[in-house]
C-alpha atoms as a PDB file:
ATOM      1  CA  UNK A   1    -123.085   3.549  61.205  1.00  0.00           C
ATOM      2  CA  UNK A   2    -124.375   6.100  63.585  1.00  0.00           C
ATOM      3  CA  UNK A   3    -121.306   7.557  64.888  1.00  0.00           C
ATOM      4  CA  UNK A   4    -119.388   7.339  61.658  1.00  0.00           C
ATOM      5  CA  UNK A   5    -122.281   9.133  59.436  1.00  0.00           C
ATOM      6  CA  UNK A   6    -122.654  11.544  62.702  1.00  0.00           C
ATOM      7  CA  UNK A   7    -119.016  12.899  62.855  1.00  0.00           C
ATOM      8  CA  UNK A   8    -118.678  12.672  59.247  1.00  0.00           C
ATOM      9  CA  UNK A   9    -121.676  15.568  58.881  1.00  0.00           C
ATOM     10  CA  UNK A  10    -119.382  17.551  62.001  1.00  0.00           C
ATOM     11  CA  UNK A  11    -116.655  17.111  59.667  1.00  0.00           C
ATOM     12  CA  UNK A  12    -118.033  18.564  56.696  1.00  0.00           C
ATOM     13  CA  UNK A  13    -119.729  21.045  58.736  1.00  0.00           C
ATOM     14  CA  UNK A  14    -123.442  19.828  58.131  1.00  0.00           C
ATOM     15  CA  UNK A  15    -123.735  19.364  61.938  1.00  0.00           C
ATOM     16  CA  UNK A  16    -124.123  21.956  64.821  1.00  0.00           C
ATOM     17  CA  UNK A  17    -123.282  19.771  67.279  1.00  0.00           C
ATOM     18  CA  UNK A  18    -121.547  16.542  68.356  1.00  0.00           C
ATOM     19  CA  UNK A  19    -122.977  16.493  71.585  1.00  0.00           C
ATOM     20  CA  UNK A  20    -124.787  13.401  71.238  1.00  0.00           C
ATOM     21  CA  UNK A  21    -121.609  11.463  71.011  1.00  0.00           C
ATOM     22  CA  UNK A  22    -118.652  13.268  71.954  1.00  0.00           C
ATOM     23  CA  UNK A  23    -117.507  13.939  74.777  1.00  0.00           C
ATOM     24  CA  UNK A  24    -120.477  13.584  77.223  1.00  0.00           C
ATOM     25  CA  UNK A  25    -118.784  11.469  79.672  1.00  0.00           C
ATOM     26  CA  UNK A  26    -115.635  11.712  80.968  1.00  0.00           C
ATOM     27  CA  UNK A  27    -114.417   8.419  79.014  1.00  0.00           C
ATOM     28  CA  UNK A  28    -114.700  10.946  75.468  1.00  0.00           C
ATOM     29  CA  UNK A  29    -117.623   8.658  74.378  1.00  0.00           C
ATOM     30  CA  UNK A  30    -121.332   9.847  74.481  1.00  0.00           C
ATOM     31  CA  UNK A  31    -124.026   8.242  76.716  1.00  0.00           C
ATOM     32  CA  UNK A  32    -125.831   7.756  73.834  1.00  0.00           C
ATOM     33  CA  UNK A  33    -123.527   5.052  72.487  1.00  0.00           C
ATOM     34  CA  UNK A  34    -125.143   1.760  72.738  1.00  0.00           C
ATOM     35  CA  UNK A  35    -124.957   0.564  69.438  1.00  0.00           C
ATOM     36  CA  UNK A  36    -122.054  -1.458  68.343  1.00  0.00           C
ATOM     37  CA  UNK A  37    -120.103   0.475  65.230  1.00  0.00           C
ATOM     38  CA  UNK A  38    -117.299  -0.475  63.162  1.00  0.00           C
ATOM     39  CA  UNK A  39    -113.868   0.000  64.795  1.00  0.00           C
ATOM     40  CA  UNK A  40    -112.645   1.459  61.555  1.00  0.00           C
ATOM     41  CA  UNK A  41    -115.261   3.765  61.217  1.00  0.00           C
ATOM     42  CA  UNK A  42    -114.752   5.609  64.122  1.00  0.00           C
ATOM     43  CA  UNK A  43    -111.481   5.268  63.156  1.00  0.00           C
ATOM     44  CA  UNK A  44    -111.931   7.728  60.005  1.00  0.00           C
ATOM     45  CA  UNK A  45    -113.879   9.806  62.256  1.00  0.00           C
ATOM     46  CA  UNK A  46    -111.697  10.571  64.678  1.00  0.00           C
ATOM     47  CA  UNK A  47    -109.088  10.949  61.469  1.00  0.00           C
ATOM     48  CA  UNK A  48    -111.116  13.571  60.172  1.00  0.00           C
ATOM     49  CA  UNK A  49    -111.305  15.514  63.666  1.00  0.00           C
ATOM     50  CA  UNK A  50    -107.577  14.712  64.038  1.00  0.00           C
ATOM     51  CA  UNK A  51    -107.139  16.733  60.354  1.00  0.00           C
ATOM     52  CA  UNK A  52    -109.662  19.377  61.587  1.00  0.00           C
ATOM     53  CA  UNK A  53    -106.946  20.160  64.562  1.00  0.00           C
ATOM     54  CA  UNK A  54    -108.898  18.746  67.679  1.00  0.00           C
ATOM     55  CA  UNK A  55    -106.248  16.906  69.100  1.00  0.00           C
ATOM     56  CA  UNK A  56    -107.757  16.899  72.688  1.00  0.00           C
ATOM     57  CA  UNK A  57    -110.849  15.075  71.890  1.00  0.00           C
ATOM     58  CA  UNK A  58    -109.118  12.535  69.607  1.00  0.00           C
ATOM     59  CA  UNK A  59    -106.582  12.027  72.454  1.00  0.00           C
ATOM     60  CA  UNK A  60    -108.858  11.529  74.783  1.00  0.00           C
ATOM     61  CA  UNK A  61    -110.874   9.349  72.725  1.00  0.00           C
ATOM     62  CA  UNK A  62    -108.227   7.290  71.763  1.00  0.00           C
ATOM     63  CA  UNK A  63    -106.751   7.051  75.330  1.00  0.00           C
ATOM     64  CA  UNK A  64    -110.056   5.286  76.555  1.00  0.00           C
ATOM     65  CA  UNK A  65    -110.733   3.049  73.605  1.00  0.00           C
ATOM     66  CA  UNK A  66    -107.012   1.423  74.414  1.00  0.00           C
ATOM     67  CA  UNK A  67    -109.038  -0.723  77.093  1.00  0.00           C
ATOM     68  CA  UNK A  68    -110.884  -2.651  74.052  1.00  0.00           C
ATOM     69  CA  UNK A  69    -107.278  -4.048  72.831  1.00  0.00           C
ATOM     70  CA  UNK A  70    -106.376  -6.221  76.378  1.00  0.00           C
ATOM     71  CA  UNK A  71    -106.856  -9.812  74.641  1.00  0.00           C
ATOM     72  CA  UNK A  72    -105.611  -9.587  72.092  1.00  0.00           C
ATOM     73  CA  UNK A  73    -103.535  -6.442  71.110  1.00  0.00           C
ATOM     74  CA  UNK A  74    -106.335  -5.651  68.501  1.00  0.00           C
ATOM     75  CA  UNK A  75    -109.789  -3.810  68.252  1.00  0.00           C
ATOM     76  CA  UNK A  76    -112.856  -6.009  67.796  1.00  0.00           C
ATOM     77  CA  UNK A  77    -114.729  -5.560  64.613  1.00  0.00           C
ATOM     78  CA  UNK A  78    -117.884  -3.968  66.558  1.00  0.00           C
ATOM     79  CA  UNK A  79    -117.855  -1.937  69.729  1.00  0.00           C
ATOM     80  CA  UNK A  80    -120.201  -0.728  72.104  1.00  0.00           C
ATOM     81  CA  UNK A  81    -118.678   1.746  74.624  1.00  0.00           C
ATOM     82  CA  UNK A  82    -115.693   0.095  74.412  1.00  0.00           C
ATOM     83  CA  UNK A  83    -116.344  -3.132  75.779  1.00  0.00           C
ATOM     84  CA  UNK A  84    -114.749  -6.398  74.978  1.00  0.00           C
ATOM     85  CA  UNK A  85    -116.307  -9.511  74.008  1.00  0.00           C
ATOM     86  CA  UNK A  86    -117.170  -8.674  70.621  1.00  0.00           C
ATOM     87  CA  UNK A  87    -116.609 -11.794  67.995  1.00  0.00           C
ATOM     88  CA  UNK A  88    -114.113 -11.040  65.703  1.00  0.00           C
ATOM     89  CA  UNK A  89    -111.391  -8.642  65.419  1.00  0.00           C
ATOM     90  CA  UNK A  90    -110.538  -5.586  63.332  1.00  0.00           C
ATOM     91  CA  UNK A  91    -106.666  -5.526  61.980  1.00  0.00           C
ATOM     92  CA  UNK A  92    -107.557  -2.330  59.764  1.00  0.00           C
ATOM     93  CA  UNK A  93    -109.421  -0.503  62.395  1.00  0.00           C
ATOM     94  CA  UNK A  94    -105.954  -1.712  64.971  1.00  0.00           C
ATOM     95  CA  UNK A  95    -103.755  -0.160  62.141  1.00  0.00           C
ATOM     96  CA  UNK A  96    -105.864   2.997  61.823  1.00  0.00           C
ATOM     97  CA  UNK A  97    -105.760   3.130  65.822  1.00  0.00           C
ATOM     98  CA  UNK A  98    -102.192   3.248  65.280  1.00  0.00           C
ATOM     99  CA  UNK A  99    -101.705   5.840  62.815  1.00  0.00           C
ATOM    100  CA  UNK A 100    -103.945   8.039  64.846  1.00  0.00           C
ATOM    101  CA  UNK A 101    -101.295   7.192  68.063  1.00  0.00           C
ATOM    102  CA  UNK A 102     -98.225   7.356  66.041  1.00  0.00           C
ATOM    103  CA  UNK A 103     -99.553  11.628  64.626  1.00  0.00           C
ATOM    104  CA  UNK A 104    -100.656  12.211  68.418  1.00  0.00           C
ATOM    105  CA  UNK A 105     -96.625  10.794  69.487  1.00  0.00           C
ATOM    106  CA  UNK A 106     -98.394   8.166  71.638  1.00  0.00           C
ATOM    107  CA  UNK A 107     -95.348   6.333  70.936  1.00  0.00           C
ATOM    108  CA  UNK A 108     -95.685   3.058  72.868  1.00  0.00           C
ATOM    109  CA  UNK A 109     -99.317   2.734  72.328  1.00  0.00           C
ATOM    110  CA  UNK A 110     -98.860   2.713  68.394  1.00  0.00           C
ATOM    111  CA  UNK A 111     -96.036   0.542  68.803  1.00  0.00           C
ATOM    112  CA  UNK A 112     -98.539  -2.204  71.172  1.00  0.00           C
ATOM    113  CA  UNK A 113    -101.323  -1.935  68.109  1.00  0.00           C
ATOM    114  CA  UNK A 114     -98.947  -2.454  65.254  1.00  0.00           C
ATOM    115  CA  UNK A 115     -97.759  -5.590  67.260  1.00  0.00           C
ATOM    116  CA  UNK A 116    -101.560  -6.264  67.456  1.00  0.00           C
ATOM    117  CA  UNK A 117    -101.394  -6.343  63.661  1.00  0.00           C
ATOM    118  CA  UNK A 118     -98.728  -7.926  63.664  1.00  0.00           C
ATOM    119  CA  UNK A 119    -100.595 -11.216  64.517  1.00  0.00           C
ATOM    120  CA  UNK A 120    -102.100 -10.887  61.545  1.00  0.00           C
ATOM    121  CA  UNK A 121     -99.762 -11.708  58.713  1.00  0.00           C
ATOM    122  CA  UNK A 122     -99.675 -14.419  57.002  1.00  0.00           C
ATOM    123  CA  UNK A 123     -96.569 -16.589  55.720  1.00  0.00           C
ATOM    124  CA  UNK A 124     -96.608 -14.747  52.648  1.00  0.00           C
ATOM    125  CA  UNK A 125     -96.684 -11.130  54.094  1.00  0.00           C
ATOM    126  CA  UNK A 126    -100.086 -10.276  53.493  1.00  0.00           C
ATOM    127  CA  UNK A 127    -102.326  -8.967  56.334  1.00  0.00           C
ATOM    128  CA  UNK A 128    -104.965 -10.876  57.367  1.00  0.00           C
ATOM    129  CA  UNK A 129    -108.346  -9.535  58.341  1.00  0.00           C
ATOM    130  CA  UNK A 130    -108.469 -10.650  61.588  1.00  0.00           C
ATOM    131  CA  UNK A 131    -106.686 -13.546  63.739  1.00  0.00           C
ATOM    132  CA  UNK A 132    -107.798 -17.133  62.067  1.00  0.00           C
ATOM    133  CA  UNK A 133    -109.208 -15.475  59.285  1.00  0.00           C
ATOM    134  CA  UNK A 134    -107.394 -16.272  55.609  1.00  0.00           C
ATOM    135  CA  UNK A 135    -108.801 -12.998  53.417  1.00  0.00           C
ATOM    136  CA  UNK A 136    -106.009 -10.360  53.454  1.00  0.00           C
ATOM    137  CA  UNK A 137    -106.873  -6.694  53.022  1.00  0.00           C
ATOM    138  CA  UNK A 138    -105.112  -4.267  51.440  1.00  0.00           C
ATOM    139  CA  UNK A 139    -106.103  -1.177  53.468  1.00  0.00           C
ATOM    140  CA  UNK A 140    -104.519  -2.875  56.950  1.00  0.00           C
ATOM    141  CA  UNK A 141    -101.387  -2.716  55.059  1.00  0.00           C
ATOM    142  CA  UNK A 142    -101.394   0.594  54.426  1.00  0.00           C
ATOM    143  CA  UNK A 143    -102.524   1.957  57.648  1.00  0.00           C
ATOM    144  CA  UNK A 144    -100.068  -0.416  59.126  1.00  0.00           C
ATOM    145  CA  UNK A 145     -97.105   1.073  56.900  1.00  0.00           C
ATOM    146  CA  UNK A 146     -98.430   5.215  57.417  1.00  0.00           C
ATOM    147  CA  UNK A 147     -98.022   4.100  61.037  1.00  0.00           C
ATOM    148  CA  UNK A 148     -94.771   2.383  60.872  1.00  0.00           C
ATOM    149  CA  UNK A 149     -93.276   5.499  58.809  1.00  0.00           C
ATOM    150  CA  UNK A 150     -93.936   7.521  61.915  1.00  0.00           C
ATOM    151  CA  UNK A 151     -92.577   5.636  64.526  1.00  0.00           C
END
């Protein structure tokens, strides 16, 4: 996606400038953003700014994206500015979410995702995809257990 591919070039330092999506507005997320992306790909963005020490951007980010987790305690699959309504829901990018909260010690927030997740697993102790979905994923699991070890 846009974002993802975007940051991922700041990251590696084939970018001069993130302007175009971060943080032109006071909610951390550019003006520019009006096409839906992957929650978990913004996820391993803000990761890889998280690694690269900007812990004020991520924050911030994060803080504001919490408002796309009110039904339901997860992220949906696709967001746009953070709105709600999307179909579907995300539990890797809600477990990523989390282990960016638990490394920033936002405490309670991490704790509200990972119950979010939570929803997800199934009788056997696999982690579902999303809510009413039956294909488990591996990688929710282990976001969901880097998170827990922090807490």
């Amino acid at each position: 996606t846009q974002l993802y591919t975007h940051l991922s070039t700041q990251i590696l330092g084939l970018a001069t400038s993130i302007v175009h999506w971060l943080p032109a507005t006071e909610n951390g997320w550019g003006r520019n953003w009006k096409t839906p992306e992957r929650t978990h790909y913004i996820a391993y963005a803000l990761e890889g700014l998280l690694n690269q020490g900007k812990e004020s951007i991520v924050a911030n980010c994060l803080s504001w994206s919490f408002i796309a987790t009110k039904e339901t305690g997860l992220y949906p699959y696709w967001v746009s500015s953070w709105e709600t309504g999307s179909v579907g829901y995300c539990s890797v990018g809600t477990a990523q979410m989390a282990l960016i909260a638990a490394r920033l010690e936002f405490r309670n927030s991490a704790t509200e995702l990972l119950k979010g997740v939570e929803k997800c697993i199934s009788p056997g102790g696999e982690i579902r995809e999303s809510l009413g979905h039956s294909q488990t994923i591996t990688w929710a699991a282990k976001y969901y257990l880097d998170a827990r070890l922090l807490l």
